[in-house]
PDB file of N, CA and C in Angstrom:
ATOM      1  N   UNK A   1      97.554  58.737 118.581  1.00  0.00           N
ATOM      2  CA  UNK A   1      96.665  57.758 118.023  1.00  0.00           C
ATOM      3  C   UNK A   1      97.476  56.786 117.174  1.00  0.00           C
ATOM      4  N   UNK A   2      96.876  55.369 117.115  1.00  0.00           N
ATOM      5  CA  UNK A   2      97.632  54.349 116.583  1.00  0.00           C
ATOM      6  C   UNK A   2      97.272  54.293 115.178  1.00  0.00           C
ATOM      7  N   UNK A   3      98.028  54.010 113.968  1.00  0.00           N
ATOM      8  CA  UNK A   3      97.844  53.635 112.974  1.00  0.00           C
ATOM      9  C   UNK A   3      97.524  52.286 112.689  1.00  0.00           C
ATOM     10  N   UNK A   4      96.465  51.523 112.624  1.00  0.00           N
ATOM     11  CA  UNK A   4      95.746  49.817 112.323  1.00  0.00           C
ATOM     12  C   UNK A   4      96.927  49.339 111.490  1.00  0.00           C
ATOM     13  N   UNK A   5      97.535  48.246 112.271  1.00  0.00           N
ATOM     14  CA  UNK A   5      97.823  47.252 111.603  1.00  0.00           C
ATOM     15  C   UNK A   5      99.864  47.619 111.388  1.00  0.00           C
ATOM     16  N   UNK A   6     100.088  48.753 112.088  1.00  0.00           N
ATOM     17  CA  UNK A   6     101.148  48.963 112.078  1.00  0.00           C
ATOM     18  C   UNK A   6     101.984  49.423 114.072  1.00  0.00           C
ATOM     19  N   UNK A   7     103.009  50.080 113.855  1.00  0.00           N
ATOM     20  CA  UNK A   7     103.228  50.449 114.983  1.00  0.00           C
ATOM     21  C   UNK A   7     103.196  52.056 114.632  1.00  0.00           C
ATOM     22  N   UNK A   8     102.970  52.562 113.719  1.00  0.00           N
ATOM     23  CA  UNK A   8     103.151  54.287 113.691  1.00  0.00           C
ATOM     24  C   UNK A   8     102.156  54.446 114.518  1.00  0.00           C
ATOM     25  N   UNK A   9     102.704  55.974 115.082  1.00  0.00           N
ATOM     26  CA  UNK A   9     101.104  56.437 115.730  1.00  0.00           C
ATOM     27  C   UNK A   9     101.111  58.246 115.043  1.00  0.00           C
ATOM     28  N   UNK A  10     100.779  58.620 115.573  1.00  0.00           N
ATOM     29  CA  UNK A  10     100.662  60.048 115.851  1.00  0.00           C
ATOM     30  C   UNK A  10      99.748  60.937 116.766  1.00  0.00           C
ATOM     31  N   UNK A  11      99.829  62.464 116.988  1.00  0.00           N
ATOM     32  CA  UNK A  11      98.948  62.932 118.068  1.00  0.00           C
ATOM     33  C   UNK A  11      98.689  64.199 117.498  1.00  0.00           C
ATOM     34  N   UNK A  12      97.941  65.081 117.825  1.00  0.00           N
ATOM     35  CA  UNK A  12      96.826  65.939 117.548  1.00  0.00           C
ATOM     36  C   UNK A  12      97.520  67.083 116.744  1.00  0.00           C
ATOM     37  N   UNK A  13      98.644  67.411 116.457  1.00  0.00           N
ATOM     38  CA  UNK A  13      99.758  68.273 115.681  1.00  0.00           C
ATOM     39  C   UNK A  13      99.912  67.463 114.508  1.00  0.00           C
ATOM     40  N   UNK A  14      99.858  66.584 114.866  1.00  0.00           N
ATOM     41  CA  UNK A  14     100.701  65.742 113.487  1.00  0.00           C
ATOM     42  C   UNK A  14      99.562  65.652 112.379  1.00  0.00           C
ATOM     43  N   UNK A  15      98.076  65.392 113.220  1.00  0.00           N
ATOM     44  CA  UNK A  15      97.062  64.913 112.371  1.00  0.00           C
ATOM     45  C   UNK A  15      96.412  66.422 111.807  1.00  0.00           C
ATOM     46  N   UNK A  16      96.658  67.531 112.183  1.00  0.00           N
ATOM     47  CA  UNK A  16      96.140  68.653 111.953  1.00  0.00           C
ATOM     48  C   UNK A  16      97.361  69.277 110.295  1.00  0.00           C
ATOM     49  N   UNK A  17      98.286  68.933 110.723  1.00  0.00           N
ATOM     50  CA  UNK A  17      99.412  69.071 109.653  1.00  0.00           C
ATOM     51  C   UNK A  17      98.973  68.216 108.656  1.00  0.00           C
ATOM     52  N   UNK A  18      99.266  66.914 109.211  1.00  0.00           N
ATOM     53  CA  UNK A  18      98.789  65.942 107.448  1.00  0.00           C
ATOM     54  C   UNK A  18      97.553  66.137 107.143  1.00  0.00           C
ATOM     55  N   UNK A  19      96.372  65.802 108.273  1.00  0.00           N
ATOM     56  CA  UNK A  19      94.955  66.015 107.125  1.00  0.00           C
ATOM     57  C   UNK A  19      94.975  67.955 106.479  1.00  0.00           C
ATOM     58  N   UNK A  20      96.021  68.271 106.883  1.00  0.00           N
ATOM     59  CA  UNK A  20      95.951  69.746 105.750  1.00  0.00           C
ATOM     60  C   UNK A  20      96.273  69.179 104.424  1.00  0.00           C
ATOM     61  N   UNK A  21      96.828  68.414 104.204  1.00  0.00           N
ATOM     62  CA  UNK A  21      97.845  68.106 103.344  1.00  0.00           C
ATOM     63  C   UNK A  21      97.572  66.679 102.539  1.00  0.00           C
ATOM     64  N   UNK A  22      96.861  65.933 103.166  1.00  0.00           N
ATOM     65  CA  UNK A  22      96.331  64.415 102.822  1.00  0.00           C
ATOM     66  C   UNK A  22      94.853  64.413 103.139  1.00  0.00           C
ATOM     67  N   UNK A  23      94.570  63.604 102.210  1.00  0.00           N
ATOM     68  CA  UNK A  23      92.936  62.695 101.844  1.00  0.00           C
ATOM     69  C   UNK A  23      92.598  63.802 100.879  1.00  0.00           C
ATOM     70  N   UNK A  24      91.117  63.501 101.246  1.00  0.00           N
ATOM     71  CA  UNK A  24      90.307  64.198  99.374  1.00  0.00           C
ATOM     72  C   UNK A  24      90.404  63.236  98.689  1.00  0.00           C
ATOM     73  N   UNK A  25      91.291  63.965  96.873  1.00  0.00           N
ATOM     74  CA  UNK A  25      91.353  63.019  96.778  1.00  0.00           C
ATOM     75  C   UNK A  25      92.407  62.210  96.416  1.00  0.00           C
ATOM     76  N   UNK A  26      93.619  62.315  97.581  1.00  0.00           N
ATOM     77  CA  UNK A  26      94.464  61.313  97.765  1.00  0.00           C
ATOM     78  C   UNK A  26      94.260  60.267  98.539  1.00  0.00           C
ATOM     79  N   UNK A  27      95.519  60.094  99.170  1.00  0.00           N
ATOM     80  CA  UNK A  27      95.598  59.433 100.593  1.00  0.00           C
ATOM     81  C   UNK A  27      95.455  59.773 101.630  1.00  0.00           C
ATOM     82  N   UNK A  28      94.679  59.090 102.786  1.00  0.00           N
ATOM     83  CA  UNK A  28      94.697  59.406 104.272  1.00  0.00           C
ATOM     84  C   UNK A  28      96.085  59.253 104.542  1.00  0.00           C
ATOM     85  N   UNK A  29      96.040  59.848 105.896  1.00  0.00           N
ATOM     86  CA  UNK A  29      97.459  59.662 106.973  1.00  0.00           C
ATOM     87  C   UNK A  29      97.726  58.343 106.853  1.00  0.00           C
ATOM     88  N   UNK A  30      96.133  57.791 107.188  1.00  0.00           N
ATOM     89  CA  UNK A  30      96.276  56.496 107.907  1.00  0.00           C
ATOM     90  C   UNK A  30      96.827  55.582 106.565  1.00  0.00           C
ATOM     91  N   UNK A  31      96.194  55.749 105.558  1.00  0.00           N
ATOM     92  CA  UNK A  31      96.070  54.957 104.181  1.00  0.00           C
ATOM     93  C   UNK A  31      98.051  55.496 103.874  1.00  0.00           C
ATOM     94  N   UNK A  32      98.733  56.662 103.678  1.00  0.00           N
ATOM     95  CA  UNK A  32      99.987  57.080 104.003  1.00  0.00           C
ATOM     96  C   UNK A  32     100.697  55.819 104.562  1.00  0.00           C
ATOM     97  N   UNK A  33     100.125  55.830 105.615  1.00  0.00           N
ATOM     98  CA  UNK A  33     101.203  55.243 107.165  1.00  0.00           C
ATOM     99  C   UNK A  33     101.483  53.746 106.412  1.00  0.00           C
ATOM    100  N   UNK A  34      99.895  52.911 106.380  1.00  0.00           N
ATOM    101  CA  UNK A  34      99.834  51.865 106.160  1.00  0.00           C
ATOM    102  C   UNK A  34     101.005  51.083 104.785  1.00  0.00           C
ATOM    103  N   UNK A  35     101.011  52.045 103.848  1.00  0.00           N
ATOM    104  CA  UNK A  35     101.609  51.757 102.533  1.00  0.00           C
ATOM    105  C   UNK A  35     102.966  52.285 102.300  1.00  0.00           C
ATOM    106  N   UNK A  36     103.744  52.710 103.347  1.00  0.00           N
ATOM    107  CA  UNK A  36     104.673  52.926 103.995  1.00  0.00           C
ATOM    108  C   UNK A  36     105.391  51.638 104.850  1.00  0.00           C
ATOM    109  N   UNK A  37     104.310  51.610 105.614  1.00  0.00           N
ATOM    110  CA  UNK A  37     104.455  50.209 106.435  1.00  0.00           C
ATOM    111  C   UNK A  37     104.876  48.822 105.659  1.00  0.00           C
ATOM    112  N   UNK A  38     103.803  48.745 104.943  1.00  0.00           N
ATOM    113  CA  UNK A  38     104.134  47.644 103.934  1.00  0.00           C
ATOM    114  C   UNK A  38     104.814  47.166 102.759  1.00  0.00           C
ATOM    115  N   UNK A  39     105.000  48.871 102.225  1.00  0.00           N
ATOM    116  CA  UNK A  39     106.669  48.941 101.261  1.00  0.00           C
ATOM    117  C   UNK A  39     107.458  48.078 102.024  1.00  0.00           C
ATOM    118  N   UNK A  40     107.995  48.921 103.475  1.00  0.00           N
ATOM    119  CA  UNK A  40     108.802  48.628 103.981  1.00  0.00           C
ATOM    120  C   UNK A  40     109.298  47.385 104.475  1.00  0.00           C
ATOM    121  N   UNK A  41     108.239  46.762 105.002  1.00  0.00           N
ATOM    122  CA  UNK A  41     108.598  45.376 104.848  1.00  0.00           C
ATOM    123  C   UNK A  41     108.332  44.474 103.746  1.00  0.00           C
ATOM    124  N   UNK A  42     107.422  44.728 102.400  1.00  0.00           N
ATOM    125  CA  UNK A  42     108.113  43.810 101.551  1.00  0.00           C
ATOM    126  C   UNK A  42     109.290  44.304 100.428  1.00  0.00           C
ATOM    127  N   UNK A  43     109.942  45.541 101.104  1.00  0.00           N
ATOM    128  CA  UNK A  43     110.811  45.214 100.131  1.00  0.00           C
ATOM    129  C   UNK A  43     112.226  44.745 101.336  1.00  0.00           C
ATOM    130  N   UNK A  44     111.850  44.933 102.395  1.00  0.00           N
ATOM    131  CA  UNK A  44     112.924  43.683 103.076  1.00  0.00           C
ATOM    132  C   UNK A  44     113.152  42.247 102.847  1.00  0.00           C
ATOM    133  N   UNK A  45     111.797  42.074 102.368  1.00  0.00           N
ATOM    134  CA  UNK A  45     111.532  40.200 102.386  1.00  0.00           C
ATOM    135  C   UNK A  45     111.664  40.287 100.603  1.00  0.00           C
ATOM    136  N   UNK A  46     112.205  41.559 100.037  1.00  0.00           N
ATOM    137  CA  UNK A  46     112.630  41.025  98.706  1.00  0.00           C
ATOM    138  C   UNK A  46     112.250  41.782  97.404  1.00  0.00           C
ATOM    139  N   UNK A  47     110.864  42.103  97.806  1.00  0.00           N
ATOM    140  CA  UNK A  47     110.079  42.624  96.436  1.00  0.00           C
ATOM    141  C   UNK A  47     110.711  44.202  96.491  1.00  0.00           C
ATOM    142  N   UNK A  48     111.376  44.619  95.330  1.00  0.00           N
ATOM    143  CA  UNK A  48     111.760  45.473  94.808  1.00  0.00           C
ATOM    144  C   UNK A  48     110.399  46.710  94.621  1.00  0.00           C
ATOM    145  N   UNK A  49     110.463  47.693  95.728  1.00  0.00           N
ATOM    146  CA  UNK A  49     109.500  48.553  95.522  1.00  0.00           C
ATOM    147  C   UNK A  49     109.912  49.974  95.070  1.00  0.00           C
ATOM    148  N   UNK A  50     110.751  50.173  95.897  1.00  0.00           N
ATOM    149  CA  UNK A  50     111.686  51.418  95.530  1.00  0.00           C
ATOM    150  C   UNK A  50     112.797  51.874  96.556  1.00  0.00           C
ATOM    151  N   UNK A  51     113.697  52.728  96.124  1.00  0.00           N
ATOM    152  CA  UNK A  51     115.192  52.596  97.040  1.00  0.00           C
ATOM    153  C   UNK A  51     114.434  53.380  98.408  1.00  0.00           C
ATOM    154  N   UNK A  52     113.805  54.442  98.343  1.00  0.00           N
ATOM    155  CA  UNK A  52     113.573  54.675  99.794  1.00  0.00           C
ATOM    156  C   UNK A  52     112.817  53.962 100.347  1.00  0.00           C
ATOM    157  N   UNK A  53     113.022  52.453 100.412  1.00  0.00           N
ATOM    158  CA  UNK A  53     112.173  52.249 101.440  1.00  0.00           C
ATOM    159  C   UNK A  53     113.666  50.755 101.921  1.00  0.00           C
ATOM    160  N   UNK A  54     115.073  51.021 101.112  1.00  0.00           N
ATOM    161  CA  UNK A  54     116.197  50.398 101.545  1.00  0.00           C
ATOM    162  C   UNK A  54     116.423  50.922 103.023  1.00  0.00           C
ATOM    163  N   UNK A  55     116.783  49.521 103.856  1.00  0.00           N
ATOM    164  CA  UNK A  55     116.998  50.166 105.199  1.00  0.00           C
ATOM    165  C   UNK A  55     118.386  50.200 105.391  1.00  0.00           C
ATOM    166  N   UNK A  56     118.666  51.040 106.531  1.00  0.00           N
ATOM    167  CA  UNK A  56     120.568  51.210 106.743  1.00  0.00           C
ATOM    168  C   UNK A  56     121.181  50.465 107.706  1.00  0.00           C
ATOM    169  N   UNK A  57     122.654  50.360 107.389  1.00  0.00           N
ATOM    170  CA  UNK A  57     122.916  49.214 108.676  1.00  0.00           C
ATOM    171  C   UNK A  57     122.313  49.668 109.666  1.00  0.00           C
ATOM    172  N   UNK A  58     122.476  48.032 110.303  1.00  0.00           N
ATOM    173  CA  UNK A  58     121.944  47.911 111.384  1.00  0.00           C
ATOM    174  C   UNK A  58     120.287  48.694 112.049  1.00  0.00           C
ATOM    175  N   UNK A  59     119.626  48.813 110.664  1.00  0.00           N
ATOM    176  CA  UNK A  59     118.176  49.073 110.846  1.00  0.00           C
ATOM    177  C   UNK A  59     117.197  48.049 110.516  1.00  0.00           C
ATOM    178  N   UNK A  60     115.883  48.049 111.219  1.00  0.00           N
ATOM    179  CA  UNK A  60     114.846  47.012 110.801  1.00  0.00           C
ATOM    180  C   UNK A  60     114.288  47.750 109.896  1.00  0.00           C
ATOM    181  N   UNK A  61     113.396  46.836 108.903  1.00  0.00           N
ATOM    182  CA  UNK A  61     112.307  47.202 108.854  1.00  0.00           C
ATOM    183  C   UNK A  61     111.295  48.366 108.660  1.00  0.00           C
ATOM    184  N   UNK A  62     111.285  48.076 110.034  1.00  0.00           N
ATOM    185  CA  UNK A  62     109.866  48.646 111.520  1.00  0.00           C
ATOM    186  C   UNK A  62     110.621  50.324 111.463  1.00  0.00           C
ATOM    187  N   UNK A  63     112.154  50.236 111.626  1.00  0.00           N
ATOM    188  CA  UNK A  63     113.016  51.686 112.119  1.00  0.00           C
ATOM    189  C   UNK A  63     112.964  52.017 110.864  1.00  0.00           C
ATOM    190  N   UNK A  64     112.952  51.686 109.362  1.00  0.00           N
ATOM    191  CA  UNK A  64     113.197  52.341 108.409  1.00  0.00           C
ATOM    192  C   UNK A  64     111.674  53.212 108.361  1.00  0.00           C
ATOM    193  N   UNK A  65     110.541  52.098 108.556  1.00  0.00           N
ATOM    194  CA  UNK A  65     109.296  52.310 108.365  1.00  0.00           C
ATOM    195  C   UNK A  65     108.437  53.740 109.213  1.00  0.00           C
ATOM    196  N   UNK A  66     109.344  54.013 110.468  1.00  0.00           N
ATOM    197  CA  UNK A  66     109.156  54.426 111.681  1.00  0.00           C
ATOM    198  C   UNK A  66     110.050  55.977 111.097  1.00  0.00           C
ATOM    199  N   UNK A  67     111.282  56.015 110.658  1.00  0.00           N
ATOM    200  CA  UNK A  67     111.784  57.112 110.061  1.00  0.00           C
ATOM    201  C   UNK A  67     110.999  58.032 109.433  1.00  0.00           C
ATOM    202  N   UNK A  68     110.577  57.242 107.804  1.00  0.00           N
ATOM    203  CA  UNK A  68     109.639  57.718 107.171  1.00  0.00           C
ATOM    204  C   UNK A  68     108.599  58.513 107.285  1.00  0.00           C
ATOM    205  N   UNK A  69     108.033  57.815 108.342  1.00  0.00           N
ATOM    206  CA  UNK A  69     107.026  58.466 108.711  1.00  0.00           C
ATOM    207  C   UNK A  69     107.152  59.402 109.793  1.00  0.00           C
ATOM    208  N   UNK A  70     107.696  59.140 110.623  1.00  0.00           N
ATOM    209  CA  UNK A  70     108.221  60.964 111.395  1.00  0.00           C
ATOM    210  C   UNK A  70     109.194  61.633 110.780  1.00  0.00           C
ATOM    211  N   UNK A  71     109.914  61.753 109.451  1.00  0.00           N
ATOM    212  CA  UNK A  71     110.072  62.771 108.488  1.00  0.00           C
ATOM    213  C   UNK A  71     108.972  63.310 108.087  1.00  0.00           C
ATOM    214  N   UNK A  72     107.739  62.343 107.551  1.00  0.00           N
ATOM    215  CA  UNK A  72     106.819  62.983 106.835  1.00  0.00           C
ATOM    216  C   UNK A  72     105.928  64.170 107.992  1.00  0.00           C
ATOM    217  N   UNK A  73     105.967  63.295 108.887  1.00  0.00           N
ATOM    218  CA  UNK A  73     104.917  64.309 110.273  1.00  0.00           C
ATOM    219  C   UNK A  73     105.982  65.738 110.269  1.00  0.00           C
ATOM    220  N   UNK A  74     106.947  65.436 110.814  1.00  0.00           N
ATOM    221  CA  UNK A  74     108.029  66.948 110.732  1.00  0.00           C
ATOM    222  C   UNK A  74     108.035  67.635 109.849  1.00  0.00           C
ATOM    223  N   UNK A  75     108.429  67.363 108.484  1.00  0.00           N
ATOM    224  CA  UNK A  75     107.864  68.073 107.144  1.00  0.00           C
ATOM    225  C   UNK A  75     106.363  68.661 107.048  1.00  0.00           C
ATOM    226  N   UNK A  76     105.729  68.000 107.755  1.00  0.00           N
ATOM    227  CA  UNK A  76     104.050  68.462 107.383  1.00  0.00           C
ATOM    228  C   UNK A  76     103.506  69.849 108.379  1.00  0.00           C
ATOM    229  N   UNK A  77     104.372  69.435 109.648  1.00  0.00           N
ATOM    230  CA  UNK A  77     104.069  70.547 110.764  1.00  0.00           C
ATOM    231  C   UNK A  77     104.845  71.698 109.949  1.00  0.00           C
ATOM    232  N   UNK A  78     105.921  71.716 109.636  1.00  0.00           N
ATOM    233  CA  UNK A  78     106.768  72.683 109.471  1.00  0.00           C
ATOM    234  C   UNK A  78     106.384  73.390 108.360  1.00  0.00           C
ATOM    235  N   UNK A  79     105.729  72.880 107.484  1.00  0.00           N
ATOM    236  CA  UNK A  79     105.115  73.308 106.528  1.00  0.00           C
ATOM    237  C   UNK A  79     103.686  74.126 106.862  1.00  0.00           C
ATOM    238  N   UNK A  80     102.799  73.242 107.663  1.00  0.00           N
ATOM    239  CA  UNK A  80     101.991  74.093 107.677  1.00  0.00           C
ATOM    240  C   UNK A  80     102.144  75.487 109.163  1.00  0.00           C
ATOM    241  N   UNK A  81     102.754  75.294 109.684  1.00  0.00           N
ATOM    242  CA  UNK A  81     103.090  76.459 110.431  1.00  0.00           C
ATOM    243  C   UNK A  81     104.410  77.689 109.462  1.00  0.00           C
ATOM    244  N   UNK A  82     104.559  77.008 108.521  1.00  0.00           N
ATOM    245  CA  UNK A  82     104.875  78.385 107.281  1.00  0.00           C
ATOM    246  C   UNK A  82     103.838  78.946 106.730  1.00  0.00           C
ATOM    247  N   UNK A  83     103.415  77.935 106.839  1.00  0.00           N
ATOM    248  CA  UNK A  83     101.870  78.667 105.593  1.00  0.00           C
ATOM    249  C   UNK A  83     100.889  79.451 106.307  1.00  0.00           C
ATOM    250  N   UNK A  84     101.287  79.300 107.966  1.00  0.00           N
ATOM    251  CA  UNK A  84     100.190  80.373 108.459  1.00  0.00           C
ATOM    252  C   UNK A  84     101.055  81.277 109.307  1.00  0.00           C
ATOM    253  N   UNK A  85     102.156  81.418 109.127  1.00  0.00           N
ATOM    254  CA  UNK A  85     102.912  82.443 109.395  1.00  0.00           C
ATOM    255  C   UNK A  85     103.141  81.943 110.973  1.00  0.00           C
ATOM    256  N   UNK A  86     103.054  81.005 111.800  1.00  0.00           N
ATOM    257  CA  UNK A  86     103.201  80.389 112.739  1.00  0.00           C
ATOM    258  C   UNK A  86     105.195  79.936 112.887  1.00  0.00           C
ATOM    259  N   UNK A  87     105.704  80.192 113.982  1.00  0.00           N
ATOM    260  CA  UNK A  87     107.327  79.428 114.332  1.00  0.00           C
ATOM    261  C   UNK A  87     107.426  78.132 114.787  1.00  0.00           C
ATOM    262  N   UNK A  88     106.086  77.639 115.611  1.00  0.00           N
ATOM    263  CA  UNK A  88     106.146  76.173 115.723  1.00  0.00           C
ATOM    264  C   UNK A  88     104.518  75.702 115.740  1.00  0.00           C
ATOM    265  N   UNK A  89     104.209  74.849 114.967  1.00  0.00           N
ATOM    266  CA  UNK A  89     102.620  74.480 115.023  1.00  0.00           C
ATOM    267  C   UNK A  89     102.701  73.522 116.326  1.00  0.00           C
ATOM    268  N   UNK A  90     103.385  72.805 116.673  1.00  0.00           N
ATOM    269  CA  UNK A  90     103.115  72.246 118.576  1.00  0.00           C
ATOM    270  C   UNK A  90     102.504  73.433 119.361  1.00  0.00           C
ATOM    271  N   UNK A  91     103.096  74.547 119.546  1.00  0.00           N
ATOM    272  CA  UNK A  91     102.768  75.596 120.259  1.00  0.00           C
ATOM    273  C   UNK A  91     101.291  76.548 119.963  1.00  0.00           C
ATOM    274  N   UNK A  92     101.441  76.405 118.424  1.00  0.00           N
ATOM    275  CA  UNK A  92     100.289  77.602 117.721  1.00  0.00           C
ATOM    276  C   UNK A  92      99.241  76.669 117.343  1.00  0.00           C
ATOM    277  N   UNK A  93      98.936  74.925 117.695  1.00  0.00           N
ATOM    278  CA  UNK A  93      98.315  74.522 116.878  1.00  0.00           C
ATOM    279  C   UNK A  93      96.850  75.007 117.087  1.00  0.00           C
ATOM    280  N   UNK A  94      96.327  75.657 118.108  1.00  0.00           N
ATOM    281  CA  UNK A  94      95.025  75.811 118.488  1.00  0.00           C
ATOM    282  C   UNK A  94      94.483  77.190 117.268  1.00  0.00           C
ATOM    283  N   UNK A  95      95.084  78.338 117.515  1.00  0.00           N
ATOM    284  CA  UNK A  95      95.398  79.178 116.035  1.00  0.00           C
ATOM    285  C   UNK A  95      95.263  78.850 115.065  1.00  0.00           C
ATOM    286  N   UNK A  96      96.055  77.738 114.439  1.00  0.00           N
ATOM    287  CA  UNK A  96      95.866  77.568 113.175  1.00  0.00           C
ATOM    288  C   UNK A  96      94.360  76.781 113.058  1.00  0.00           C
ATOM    289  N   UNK A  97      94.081  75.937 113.755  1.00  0.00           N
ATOM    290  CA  UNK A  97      92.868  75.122 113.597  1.00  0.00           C
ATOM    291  C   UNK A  97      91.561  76.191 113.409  1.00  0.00           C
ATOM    292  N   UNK A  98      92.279  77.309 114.278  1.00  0.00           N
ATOM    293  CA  UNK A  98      90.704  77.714 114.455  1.00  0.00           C
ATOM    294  C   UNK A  98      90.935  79.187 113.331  1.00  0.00           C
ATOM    295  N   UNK A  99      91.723  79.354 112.400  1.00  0.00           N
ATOM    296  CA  UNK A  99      91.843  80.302 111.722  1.00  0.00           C
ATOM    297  C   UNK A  99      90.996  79.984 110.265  1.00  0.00           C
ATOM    298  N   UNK A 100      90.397  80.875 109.867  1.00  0.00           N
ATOM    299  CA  UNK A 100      88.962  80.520 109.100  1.00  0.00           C
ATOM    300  C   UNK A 100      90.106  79.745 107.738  1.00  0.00           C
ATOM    301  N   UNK A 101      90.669  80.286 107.320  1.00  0.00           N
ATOM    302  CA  UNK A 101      92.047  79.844 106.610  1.00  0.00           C
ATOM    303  C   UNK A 101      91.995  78.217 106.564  1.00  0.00           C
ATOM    304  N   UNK A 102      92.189  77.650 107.399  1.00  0.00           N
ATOM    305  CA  UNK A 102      92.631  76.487 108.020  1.00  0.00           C
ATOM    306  C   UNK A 102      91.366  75.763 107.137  1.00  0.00           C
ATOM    307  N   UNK A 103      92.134  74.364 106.360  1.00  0.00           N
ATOM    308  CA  UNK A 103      90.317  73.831 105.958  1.00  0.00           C
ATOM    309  C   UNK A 103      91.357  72.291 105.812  1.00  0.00           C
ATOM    310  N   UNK A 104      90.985  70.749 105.837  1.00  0.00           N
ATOM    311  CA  UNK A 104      91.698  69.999 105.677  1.00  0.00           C
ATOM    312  C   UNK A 104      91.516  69.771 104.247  1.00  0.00           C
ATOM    313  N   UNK A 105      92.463  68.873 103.947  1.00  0.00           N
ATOM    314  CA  UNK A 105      92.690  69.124 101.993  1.00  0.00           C
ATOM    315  C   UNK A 105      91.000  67.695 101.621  1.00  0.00           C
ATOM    316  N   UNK A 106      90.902  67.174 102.576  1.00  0.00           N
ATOM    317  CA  UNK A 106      89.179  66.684 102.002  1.00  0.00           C
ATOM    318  C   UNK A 106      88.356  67.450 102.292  1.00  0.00           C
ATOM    319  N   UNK A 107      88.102  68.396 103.242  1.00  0.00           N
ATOM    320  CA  UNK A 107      87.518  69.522 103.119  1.00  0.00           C
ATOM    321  C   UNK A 107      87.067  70.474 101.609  1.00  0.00           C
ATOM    322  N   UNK A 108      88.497  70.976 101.416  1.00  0.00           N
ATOM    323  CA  UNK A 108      88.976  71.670 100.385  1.00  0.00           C
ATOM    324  C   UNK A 108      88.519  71.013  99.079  1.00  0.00           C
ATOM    325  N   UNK A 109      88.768  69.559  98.677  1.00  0.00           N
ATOM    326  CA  UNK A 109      88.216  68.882  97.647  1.00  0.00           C
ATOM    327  C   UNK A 109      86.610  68.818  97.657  1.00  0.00           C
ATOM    328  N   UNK A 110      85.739  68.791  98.827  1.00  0.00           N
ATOM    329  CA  UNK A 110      84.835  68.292  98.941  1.00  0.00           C
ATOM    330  C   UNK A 110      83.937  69.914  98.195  1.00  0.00           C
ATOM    331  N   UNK A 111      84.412  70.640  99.024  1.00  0.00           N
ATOM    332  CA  UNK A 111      84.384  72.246  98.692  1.00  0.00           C
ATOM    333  C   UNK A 111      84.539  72.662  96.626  1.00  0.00           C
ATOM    334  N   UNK A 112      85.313  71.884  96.659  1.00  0.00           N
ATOM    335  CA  UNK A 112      85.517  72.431  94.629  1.00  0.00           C
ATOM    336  C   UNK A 112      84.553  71.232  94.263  1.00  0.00           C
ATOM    337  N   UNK A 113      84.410  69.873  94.314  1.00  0.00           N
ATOM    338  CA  UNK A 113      83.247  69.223  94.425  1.00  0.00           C
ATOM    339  C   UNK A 113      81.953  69.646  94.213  1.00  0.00           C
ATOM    340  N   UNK A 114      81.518  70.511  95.028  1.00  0.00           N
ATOM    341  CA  UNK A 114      80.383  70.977  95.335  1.00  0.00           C
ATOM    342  C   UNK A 114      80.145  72.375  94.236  1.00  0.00           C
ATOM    343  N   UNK A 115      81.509  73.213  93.979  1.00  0.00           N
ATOM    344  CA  UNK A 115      81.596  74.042  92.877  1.00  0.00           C
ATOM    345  C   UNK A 115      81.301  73.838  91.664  1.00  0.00           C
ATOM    346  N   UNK A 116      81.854  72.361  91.366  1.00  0.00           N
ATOM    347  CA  UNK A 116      81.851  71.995  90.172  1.00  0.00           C
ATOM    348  C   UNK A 116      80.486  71.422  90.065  1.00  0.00           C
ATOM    349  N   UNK A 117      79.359  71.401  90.825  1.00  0.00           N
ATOM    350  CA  UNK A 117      78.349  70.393  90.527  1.00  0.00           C
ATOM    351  C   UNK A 117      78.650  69.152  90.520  1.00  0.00           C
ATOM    352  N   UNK A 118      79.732  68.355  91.638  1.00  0.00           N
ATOM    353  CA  UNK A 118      79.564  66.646  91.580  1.00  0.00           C
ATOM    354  C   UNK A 118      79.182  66.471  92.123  1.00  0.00           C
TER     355      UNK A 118
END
């Protein structure tokens, strides 16, 4: 699936890993991707946002922007196939989804939400 307004995408592993891990009440993937995206190119065109989002020779942009964000997807799988005792979530992702365990982190917020009386 495409991320609006950028070139990231991702597919059904990736989005099961980050929404474990993103929204509630942070950021979406998508809201992630986007502000990633747009570090990245304005701090090419100048505006000082922060050093990781400096690109390396002979990189755009788009490739610094494009890095980022499949570090973050790799980090997120790998993480959550630790946390459910899984060796690769590509392979186990059907398991983890369907393990009562498994809740996405707006889920999870919406859930203490509802604890707390908001």
């Amino acid at each position: 699936m495409k991320i609006a307004d950028t070139n990231l995408d991702y597919k059904e592993e990736d989005a099961t890993a980050l929404d474990y891990y993103l929204g509630g009440d942070g950021e979406t993937k998508e809201e992630w991707a986007q502000r990633v995206w747009n570090n990245c190119r304005l701090h090419y065109e100048g505006t000082f946002v922060s050093s990781v989002y400096n690109i390396k020779p002979n990189q755009t942009w788009q490739e610094r922007a494009t890095e980022l964000w499949e570090n973050k997807k790799k980090k997120r799988r790998r993480a959550l196939a630790n946390e459910f005792g899984k060796s690769n979530i590509d392979s186990d992702i059907a398991k983890i989804k369907s393990d009562p365990k498994y809740k996405t982190r707006a889920q999870r917020y919406q859930e203490e939400q509802s604890l707390r009386g908001e």
